[in-house]
N, C-alpha and C. Protein backbone atom coordinates (compact mmCIF):
# COMPACT_ATOMS: atom_id res chain seq x y z
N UNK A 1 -1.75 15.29 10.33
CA UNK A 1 -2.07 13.89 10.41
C UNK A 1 -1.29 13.16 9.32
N UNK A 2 -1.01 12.32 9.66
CA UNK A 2 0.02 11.09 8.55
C UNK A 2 -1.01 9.92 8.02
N UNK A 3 -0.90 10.58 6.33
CA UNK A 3 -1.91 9.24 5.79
C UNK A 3 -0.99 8.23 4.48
N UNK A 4 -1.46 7.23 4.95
CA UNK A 4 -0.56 5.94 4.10
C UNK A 4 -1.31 5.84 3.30
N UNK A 5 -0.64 5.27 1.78
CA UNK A 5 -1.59 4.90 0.60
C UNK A 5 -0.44 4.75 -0.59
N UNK A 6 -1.10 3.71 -1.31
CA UNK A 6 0.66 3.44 -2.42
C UNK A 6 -0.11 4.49 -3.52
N UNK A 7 0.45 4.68 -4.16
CA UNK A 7 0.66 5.37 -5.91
C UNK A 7 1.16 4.15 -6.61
N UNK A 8 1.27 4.18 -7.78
CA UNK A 8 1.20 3.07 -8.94
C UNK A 8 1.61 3.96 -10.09
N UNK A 9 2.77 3.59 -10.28
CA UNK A 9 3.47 4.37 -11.56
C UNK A 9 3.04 4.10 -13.12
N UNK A 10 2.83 4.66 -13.58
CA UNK A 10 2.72 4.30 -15.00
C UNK A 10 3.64 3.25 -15.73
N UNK A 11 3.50 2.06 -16.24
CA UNK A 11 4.63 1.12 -16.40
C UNK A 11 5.22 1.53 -17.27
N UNK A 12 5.21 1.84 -18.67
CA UNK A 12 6.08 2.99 -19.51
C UNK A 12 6.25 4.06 -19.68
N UNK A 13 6.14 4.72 -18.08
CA UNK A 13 6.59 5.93 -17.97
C UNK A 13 8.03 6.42 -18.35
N UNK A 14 8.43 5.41 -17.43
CA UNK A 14 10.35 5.64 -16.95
C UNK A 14 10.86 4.10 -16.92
N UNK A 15 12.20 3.96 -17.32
CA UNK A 15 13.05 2.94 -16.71
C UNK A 15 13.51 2.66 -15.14
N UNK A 16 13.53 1.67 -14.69
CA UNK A 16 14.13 1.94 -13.39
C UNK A 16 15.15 2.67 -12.85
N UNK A 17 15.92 3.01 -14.13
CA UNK A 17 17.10 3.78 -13.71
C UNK A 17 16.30 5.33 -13.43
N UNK A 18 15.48 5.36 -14.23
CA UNK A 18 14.94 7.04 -13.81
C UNK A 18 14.58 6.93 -12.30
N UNK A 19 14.14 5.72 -11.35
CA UNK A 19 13.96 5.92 -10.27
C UNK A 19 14.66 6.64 -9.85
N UNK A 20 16.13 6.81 -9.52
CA UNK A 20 17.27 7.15 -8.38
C UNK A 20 16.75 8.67 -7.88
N UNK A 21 16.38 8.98 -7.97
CA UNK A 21 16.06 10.65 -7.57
C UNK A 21 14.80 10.70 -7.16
N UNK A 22 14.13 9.41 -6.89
CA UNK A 22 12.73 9.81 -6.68
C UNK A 22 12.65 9.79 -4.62
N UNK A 23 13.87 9.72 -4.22
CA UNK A 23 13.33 10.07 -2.67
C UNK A 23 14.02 11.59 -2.24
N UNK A 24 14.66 12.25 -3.12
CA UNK A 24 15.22 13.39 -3.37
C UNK A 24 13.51 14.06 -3.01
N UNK A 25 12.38 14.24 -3.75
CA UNK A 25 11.27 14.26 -3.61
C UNK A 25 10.34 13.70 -2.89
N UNK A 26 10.10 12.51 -2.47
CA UNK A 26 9.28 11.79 -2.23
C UNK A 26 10.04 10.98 -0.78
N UNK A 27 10.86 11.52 0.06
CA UNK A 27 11.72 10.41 0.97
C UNK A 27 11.15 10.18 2.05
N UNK A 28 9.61 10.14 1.80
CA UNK A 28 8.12 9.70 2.89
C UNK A 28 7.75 8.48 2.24
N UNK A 29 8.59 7.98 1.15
CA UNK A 29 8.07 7.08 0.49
C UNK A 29 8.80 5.86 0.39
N UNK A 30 8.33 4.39 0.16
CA UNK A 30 9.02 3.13 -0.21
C UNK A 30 9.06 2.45 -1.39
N UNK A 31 10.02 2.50 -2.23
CA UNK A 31 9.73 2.51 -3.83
C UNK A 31 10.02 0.74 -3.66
N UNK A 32 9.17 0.10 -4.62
CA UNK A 32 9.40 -1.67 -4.77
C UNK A 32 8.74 -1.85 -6.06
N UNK A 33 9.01 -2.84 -6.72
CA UNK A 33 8.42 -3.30 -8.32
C UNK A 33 8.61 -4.46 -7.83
N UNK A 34 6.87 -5.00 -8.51
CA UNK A 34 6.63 -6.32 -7.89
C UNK A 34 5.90 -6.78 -9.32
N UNK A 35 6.47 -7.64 -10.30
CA UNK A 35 5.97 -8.44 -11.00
C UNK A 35 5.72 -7.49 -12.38
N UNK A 36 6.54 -6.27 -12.41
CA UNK A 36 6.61 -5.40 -13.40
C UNK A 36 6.10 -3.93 -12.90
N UNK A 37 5.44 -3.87 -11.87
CA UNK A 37 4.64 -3.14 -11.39
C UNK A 37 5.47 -2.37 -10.36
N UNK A 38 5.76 -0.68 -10.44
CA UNK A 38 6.31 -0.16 -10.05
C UNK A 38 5.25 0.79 -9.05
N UNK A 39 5.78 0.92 -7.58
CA UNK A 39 4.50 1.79 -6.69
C UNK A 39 5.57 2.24 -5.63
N UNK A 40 4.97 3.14 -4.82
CA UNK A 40 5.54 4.13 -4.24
C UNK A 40 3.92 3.74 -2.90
N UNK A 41 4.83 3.07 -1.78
CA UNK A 41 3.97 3.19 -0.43
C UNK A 41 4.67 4.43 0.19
N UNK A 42 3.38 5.41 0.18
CA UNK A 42 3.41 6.83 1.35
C UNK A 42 3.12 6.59 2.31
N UNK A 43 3.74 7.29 3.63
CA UNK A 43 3.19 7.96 5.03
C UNK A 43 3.54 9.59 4.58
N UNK A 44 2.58 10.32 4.24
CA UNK A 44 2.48 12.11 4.45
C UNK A 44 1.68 12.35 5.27
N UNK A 45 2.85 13.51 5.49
CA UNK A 45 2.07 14.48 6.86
C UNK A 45 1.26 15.53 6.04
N UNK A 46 -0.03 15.79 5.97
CA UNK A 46 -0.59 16.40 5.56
C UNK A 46 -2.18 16.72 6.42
N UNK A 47 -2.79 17.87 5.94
CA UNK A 47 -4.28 18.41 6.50
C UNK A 47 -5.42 17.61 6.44
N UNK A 48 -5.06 16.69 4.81
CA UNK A 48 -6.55 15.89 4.60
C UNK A 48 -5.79 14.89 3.73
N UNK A 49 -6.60 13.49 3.22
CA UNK A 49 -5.83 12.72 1.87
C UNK A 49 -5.81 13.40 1.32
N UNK A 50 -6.53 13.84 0.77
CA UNK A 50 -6.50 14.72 -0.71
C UNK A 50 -5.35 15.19 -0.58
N UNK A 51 -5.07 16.11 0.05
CA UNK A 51 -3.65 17.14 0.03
C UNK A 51 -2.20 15.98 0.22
N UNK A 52 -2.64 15.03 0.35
CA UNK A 52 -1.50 14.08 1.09
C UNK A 52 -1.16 13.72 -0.55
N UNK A 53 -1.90 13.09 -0.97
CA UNK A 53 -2.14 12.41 -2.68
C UNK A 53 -1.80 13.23 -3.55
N UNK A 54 -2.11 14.58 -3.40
CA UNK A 54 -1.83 15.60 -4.91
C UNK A 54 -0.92 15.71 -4.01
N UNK A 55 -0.31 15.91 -3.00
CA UNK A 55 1.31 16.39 -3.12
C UNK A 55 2.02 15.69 -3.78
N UNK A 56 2.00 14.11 -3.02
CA UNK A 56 3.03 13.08 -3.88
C UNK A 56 2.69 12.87 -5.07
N UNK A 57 1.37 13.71 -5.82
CA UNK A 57 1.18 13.16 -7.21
C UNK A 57 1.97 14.14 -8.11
N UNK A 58 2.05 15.91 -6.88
CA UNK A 58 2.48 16.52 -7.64
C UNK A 58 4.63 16.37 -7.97
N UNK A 59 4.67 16.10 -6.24
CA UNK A 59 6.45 15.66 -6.06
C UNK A 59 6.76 14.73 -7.13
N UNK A 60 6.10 13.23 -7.56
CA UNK A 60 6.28 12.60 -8.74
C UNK A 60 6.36 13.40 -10.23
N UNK A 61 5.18 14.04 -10.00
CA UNK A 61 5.37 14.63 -11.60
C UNK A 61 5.68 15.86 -11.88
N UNK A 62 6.78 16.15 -10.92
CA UNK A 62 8.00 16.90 -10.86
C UNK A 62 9.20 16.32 -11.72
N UNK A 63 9.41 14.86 -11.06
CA UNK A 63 10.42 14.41 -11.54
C UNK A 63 9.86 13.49 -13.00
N UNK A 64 9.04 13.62 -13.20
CA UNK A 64 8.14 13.13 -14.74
C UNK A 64 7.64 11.91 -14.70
N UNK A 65 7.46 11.64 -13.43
CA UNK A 65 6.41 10.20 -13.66
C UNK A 65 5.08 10.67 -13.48
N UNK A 66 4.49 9.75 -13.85
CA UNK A 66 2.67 9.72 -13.82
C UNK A 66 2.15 8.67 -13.08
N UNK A 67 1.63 9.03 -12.41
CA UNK A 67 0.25 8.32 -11.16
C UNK A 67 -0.68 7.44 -12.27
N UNK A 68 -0.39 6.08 -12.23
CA UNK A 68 -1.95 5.57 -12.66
C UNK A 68 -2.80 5.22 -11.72
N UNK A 69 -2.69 4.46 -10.79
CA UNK A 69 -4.21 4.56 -10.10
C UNK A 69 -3.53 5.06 -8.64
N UNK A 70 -3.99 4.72 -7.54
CA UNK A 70 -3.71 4.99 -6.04
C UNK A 70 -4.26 4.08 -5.17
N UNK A 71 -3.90 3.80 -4.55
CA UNK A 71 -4.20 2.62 -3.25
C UNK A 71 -4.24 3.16 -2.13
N UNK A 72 -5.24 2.94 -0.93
CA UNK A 72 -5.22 3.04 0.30
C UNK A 72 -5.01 1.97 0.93
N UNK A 73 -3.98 1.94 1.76
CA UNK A 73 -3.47 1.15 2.76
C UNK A 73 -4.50 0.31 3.34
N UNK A 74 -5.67 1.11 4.08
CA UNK A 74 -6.98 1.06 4.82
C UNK A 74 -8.15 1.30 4.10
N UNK A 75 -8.54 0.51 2.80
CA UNK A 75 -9.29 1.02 1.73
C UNK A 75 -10.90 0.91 2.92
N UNK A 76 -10.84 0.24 3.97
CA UNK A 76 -12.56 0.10 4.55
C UNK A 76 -12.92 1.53 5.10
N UNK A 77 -11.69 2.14 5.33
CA UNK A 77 -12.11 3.64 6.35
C UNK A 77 -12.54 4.72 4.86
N UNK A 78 -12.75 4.41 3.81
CA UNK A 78 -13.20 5.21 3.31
C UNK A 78 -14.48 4.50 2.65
N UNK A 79 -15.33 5.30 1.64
CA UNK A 79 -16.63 5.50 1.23
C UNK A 79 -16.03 4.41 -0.31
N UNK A 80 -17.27 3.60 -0.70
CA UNK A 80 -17.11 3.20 -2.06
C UNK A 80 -17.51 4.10 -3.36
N UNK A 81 -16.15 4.01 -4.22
CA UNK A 81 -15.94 5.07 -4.96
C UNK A 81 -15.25 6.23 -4.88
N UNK A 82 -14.79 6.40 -3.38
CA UNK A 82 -14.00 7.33 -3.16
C UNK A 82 -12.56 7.45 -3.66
N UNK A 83 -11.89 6.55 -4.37
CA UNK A 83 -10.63 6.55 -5.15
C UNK A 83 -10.85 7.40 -6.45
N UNK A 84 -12.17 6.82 -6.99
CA UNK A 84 -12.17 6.89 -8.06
C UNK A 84 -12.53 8.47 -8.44
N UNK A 85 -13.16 9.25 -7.36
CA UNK A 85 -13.74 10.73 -7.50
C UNK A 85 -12.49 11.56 -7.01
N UNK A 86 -11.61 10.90 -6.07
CA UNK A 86 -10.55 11.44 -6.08
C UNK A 86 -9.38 11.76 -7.27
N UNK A 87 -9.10 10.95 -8.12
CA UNK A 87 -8.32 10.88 -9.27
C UNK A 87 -9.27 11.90 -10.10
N UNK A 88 -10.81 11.71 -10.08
CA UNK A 88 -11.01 12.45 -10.93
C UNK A 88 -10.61 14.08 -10.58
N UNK A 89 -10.90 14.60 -9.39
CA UNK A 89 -10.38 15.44 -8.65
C UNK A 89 -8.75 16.24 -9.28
N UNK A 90 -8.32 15.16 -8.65
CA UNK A 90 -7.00 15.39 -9.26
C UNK A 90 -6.46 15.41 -10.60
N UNK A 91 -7.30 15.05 -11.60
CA UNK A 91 -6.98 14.77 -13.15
C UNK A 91 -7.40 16.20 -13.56
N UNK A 92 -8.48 17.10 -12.69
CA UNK A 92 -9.14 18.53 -13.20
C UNK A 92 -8.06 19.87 -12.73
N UNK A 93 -7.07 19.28 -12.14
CA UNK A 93 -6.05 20.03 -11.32
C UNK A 93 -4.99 20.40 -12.76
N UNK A 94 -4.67 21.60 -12.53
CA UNK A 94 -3.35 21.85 -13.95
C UNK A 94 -2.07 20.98 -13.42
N UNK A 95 -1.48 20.53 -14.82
CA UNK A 95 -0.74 19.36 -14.67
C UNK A 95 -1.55 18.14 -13.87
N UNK A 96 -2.65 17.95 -14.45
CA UNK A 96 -3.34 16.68 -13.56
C UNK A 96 -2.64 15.23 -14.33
N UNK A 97 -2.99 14.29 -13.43
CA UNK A 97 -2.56 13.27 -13.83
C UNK A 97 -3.55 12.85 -14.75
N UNK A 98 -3.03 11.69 -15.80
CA UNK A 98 -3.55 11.60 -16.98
C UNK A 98 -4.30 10.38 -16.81
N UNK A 99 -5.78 9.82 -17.23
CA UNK A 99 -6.17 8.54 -17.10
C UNK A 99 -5.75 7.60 -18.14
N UNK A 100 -5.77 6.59 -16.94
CA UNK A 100 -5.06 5.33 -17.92
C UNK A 100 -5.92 5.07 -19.01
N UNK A 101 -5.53 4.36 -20.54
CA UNK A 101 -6.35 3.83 -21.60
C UNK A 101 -7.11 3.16 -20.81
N UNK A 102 -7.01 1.97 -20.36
CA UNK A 102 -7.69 0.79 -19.70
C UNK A 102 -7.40 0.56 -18.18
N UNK A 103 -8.48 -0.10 -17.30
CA UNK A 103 -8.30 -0.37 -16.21
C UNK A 103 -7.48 -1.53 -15.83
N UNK A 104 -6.23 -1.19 -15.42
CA UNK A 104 -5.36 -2.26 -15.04
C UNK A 104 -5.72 -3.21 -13.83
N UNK A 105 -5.04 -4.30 -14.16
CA UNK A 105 -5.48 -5.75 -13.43
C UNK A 105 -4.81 -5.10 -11.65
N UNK A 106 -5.92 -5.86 -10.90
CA UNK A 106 -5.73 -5.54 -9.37
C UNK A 106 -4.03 -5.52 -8.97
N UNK A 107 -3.69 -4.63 -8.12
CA UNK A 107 -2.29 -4.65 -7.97
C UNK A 107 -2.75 -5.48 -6.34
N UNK A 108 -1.89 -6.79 -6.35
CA UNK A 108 -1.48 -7.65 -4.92
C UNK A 108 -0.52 -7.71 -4.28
């Protein structure tokens, strides 16, 4: 099954120039920076989200970026709170992604 959902890069992770290699990995993905804000919209073919999300969280932090939060395309088809137990999910995983200091302002 193919599930859509952006990722949200860490803003001082990388320069934009570190982008260029990120569809080498990730070429299910649409890279755009909008107002400083760098994100990656997925379609993966994968078994469940979960597996869809830690892949591209793991394909990113391959190439050394870090996941700060995650977006669903279709945030109503899921449960409230379900982002947030997911990251935690994924933060307990080796090489998990790291939580942000503070909760960043809504990405539009």
């Amino acid at each position: 099954m193919e599930y859509s959902f952006t990722v949200i890069l860490d803003p001082e992770d990388k320069t934009l120039d570190d982008l260029e290699g990120v569809y080498e990995k990730a070429n299910d993905s649409l890279l755009y920076v909008q107002n400083g804000i760098v994100a990656l919209d997925f379609d993966r073919e994968a078994k469940s989200l979960e597996e869809a999300v830690a892949s591209a969280i793991q394909d990113l932090e391959s190439l050394g970026f870090k996941a700060q939060r995650i977006e669903r395309s279709c945030p109503n088809d899921v449960e409230p709170g379900y982002w947030d137990e997911l990251m935690k999910k994924l933060r307990a995983l080796p090489d998990a992604v790291e939580a942000p200091g503070e909760d960043p302002e809504p990405f539009v």
